[in-house]
N, C-alpha and C. Protein backbone atom coordinates (compact mmCIF):
# COMPACT_ATOMS: atom_id res chain seq x y z
N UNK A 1 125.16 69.67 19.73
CA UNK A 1 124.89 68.33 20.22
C UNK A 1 125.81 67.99 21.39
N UNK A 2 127.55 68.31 21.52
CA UNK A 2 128.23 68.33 22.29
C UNK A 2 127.52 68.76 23.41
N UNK A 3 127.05 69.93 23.37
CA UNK A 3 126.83 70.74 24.86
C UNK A 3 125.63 70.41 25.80
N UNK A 4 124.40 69.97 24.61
CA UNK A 4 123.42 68.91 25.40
C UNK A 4 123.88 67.85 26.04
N UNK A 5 124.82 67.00 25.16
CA UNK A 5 125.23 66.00 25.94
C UNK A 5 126.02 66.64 27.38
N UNK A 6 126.94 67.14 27.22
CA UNK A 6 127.93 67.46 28.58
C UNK A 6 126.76 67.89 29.49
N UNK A 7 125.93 68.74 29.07
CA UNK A 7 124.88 68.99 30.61
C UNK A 7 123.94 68.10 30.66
N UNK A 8 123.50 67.12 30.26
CA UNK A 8 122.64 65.92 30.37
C UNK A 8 123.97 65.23 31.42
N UNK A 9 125.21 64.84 31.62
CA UNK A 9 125.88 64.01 31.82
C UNK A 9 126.50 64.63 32.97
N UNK A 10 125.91 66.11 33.06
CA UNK A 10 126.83 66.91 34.44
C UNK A 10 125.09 66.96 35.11
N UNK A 11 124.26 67.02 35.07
CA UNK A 11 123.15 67.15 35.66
C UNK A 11 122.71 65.51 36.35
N UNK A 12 122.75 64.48 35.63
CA UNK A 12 122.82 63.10 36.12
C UNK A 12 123.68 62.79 37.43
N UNK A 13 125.30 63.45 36.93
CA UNK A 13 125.79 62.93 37.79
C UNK A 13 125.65 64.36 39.17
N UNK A 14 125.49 65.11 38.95
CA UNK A 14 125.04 66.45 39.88
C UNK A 14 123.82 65.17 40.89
N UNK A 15 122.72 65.13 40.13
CA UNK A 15 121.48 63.98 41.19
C UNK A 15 122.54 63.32 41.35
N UNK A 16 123.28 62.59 41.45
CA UNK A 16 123.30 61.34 42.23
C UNK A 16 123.98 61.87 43.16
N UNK A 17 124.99 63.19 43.11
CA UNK A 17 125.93 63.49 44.06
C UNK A 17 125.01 64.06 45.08
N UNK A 18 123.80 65.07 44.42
CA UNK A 18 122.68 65.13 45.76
C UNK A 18 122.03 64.37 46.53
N UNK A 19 121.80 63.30 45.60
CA UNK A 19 121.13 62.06 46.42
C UNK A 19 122.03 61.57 47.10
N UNK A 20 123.24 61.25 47.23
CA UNK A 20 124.59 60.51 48.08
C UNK A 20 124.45 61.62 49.15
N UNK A 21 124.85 62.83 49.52
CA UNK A 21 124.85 63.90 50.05
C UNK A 21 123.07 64.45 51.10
N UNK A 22 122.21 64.28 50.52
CA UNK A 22 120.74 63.66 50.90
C UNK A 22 120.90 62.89 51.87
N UNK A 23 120.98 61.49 51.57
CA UNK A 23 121.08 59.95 52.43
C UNK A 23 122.11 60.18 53.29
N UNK A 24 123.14 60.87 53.37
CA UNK A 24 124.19 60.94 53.78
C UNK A 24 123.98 61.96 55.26
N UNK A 25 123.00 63.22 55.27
CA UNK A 25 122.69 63.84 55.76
C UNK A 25 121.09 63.26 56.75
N UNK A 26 120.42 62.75 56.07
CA UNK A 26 119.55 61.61 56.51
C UNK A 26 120.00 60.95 57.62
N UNK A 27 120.95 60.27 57.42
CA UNK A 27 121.87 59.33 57.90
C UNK A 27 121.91 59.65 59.38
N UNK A 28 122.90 60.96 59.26
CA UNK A 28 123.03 61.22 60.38
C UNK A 28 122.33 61.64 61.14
N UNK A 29 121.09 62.38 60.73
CA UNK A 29 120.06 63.09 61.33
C UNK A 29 119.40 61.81 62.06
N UNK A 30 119.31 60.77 61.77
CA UNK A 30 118.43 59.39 62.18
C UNK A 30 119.51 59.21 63.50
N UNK A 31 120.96 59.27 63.26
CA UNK A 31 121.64 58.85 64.69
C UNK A 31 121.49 59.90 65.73
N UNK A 32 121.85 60.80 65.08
CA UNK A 32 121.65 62.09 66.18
C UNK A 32 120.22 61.99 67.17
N UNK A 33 119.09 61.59 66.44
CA UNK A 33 117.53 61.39 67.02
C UNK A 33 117.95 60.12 68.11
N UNK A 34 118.49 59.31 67.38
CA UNK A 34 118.21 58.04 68.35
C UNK A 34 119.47 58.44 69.25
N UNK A 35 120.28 59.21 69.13
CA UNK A 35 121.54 59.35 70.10
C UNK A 35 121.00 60.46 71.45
N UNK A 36 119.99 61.21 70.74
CA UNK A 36 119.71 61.85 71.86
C UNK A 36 118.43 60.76 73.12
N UNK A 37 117.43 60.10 71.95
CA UNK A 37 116.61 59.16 72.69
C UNK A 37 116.72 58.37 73.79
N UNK A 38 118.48 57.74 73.39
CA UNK A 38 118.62 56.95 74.09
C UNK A 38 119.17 57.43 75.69
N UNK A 39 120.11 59.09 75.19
CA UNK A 39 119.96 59.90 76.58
C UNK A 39 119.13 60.26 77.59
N UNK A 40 117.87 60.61 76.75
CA UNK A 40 116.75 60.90 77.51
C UNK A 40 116.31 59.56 78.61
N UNK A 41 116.18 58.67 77.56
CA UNK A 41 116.09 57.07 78.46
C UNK A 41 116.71 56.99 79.31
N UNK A 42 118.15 57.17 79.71
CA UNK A 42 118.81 56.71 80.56
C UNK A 42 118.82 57.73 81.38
N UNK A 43 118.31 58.91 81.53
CA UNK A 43 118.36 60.07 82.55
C UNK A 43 116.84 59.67 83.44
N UNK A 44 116.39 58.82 82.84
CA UNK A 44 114.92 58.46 84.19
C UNK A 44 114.79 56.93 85.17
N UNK A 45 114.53 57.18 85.72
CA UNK A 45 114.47 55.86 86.86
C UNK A 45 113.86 54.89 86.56
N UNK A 46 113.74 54.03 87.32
CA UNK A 46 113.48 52.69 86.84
C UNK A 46 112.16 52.78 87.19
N UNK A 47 111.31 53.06 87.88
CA UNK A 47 109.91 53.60 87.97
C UNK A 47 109.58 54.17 86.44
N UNK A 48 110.12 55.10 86.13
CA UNK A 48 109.30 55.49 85.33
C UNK A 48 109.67 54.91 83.85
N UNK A 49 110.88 54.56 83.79
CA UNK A 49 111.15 53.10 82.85
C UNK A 49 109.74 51.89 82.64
N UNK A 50 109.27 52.08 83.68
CA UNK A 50 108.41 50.44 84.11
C UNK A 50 106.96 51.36 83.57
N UNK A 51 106.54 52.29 83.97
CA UNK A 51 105.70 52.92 83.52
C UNK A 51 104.90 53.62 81.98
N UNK A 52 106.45 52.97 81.17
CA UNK A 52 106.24 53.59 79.63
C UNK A 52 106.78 51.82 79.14
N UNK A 53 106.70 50.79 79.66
CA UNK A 53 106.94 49.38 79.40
C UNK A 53 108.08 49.39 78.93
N UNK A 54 109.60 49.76 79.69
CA UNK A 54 111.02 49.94 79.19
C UNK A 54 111.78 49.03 80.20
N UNK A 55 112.75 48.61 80.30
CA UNK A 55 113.60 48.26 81.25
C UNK A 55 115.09 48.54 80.75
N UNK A 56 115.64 48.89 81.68
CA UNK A 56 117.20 49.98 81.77
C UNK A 56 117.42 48.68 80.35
N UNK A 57 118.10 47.74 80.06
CA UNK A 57 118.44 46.79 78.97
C UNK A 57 118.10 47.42 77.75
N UNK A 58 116.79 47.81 77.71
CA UNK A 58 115.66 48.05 76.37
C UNK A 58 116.24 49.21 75.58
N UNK A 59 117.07 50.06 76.10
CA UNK A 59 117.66 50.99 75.73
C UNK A 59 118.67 51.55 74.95
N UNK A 60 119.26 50.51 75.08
CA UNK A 60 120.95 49.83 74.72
C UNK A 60 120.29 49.32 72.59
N UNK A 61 119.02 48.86 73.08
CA UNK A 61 118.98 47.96 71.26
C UNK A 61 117.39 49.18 70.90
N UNK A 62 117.30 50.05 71.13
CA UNK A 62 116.92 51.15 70.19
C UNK A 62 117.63 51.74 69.49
């Protein structure tokens, strides 16, 4: 009965440490996307800013 319990109680807390570690990796993957986005944005002119409905500002709050 001991040993069910200890791996019921190491497997629970095992998920949550994957799920923290998950979100955590998530996380960054979401900044990295928008960190590169916002590079790409700012490497094109204001023409073609105006052409995809952007203005140099619009860039800054993506």
């Amino acid at each position: 009965m001991t040993t069910l319990y200890q791996n019921r109680a190491s497997t629970v807390a095992g998920s949550t440490n994957n799920s923290f570690f998950a979100n955590l990796i998530s996380s960054v993957a979401a900044w990295n996307n928008q960190r590169v986005t916002r590079k790409s944005l700012s490497r094109l002119t204001d023409r073609e800013l105006d052409d995809i409905g952007l203005v140099r500002g619009d860039i800054s709050r993506m």
